[in-house]
C-alpha atoms as a PDB file:
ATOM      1  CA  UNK A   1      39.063  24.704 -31.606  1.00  0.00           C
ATOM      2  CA  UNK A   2      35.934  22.852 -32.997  1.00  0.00           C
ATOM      3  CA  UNK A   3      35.332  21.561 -35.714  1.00  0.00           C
ATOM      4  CA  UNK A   4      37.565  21.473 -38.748  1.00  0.00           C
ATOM      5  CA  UNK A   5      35.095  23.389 -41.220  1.00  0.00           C
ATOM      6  CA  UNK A   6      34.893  26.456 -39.442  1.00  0.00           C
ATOM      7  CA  UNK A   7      36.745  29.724 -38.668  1.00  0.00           C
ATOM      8  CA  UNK A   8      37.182  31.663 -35.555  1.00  0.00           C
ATOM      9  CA  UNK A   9      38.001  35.368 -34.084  1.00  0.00           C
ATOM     10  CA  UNK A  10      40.280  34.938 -31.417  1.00  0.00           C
ATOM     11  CA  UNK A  11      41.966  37.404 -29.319  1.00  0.00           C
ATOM     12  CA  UNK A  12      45.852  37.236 -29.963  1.00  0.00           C
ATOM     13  CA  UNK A  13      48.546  36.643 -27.768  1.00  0.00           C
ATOM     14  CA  UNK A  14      49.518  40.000 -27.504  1.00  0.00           C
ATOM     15  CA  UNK A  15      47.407  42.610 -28.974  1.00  0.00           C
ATOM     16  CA  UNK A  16      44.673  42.450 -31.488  1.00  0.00           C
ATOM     17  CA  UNK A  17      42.311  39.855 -33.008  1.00  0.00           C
ATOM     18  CA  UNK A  18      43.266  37.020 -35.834  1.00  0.00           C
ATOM     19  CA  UNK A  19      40.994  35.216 -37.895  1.00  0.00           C
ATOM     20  CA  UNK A  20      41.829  31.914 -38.022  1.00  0.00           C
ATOM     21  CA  UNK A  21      40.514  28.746 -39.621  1.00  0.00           C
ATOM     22  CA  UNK A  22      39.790  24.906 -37.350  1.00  0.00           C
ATOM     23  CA  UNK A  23      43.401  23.548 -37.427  1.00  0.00           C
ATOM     24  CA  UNK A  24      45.496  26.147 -39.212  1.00  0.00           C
ATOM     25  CA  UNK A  25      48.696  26.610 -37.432  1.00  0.00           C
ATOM     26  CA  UNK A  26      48.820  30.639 -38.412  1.00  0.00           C
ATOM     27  CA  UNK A  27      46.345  33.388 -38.482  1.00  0.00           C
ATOM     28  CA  UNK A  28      44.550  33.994 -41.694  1.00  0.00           C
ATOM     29  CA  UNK A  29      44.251  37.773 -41.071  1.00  0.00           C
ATOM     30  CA  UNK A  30      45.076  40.137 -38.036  1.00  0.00           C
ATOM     31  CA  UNK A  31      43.016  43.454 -36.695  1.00  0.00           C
ATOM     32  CA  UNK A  32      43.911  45.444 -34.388  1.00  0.00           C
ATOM     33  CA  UNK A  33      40.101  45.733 -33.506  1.00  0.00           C
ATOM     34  CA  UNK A  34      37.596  42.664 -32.871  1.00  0.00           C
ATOM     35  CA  UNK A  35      35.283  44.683 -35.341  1.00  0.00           C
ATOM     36  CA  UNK A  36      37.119  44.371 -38.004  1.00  0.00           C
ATOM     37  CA  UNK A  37      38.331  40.933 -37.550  1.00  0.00           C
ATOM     38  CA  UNK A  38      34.649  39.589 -37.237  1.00  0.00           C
ATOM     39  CA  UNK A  39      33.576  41.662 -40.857  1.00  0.00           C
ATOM     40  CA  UNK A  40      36.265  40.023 -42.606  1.00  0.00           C
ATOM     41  CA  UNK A  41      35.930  36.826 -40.472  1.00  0.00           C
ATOM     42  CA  UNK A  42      31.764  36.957 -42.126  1.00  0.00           C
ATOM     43  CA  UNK A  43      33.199  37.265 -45.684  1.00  0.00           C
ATOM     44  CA  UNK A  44      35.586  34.187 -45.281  1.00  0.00           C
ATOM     45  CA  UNK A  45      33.212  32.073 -43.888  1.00  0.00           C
ATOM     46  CA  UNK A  46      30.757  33.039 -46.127  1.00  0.00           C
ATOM     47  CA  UNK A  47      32.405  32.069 -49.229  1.00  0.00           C
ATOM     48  CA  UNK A  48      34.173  29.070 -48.108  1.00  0.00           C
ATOM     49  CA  UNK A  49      30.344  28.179 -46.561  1.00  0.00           C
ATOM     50  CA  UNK A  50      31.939  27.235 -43.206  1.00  0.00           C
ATOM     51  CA  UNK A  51      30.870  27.793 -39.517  1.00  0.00           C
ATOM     52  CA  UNK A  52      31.637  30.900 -37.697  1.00  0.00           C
ATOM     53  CA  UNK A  53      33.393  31.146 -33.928  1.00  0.00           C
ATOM     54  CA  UNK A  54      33.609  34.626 -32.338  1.00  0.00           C
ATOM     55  CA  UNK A  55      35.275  34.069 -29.372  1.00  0.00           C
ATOM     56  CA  UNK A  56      35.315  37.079 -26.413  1.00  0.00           C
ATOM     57  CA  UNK A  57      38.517  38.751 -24.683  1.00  0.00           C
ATOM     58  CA  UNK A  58      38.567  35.238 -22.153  1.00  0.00           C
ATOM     59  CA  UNK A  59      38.791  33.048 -25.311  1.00  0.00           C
ATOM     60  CA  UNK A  60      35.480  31.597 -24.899  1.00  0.00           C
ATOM     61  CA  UNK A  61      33.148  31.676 -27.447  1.00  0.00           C
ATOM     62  CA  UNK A  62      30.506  34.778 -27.658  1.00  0.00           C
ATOM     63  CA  UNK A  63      28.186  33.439 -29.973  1.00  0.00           C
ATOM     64  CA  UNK A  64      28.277  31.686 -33.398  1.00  0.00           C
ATOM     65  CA  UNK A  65      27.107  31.895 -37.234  1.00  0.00           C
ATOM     66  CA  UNK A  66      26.280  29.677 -39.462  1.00  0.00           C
ATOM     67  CA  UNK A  67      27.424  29.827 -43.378  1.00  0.00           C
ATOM     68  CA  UNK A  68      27.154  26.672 -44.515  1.00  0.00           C
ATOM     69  CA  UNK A  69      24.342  23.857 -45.874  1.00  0.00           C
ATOM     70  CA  UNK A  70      22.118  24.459 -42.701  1.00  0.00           C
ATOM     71  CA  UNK A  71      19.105  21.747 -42.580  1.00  0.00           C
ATOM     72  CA  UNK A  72      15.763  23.447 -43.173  1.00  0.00           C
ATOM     73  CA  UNK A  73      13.755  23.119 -41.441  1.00  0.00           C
ATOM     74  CA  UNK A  74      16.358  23.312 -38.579  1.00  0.00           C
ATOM     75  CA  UNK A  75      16.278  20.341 -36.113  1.00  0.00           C
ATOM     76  CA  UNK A  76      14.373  20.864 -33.138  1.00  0.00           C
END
């Protein structure tokens, strides 16, 4: 995983999605849909003001969000 201030949705080994923070050995939280993992996954990040990973079904990441001190204007 990247970066050590960040969390990520991940599928799980064998059913479901976990939340899980940069270097964490266990799963913050489990779903058993990748809905619900990325709502709670938005709250998490949001308050801990970290970087967001939503990875798809292959493990490879889908897109990303941003919840921490973000340069503005952004870089270009």
């Amino acid at each position: 995983m990247s970066k050590s201030n960040s969390h990520h949705v991940l599928p799980a080994h064998k059913s479901g999605w976990d939340v899980k923070r940069s270097g964490a050995q266990r799963a913050s939280a489990h779903f058993e849909t990748k809905a619900d993992a990325v709502k709670a996954a938005r709250v998490i990040s949001r308050n801990q003001k970290t970087e967001l990973f939503v990875h798809n079904i292959d493990g490879r990441i889908g897109y990303k969000d941003s919840h921490g001190n973000d340069p503005f204007p952004p870089k270009s």
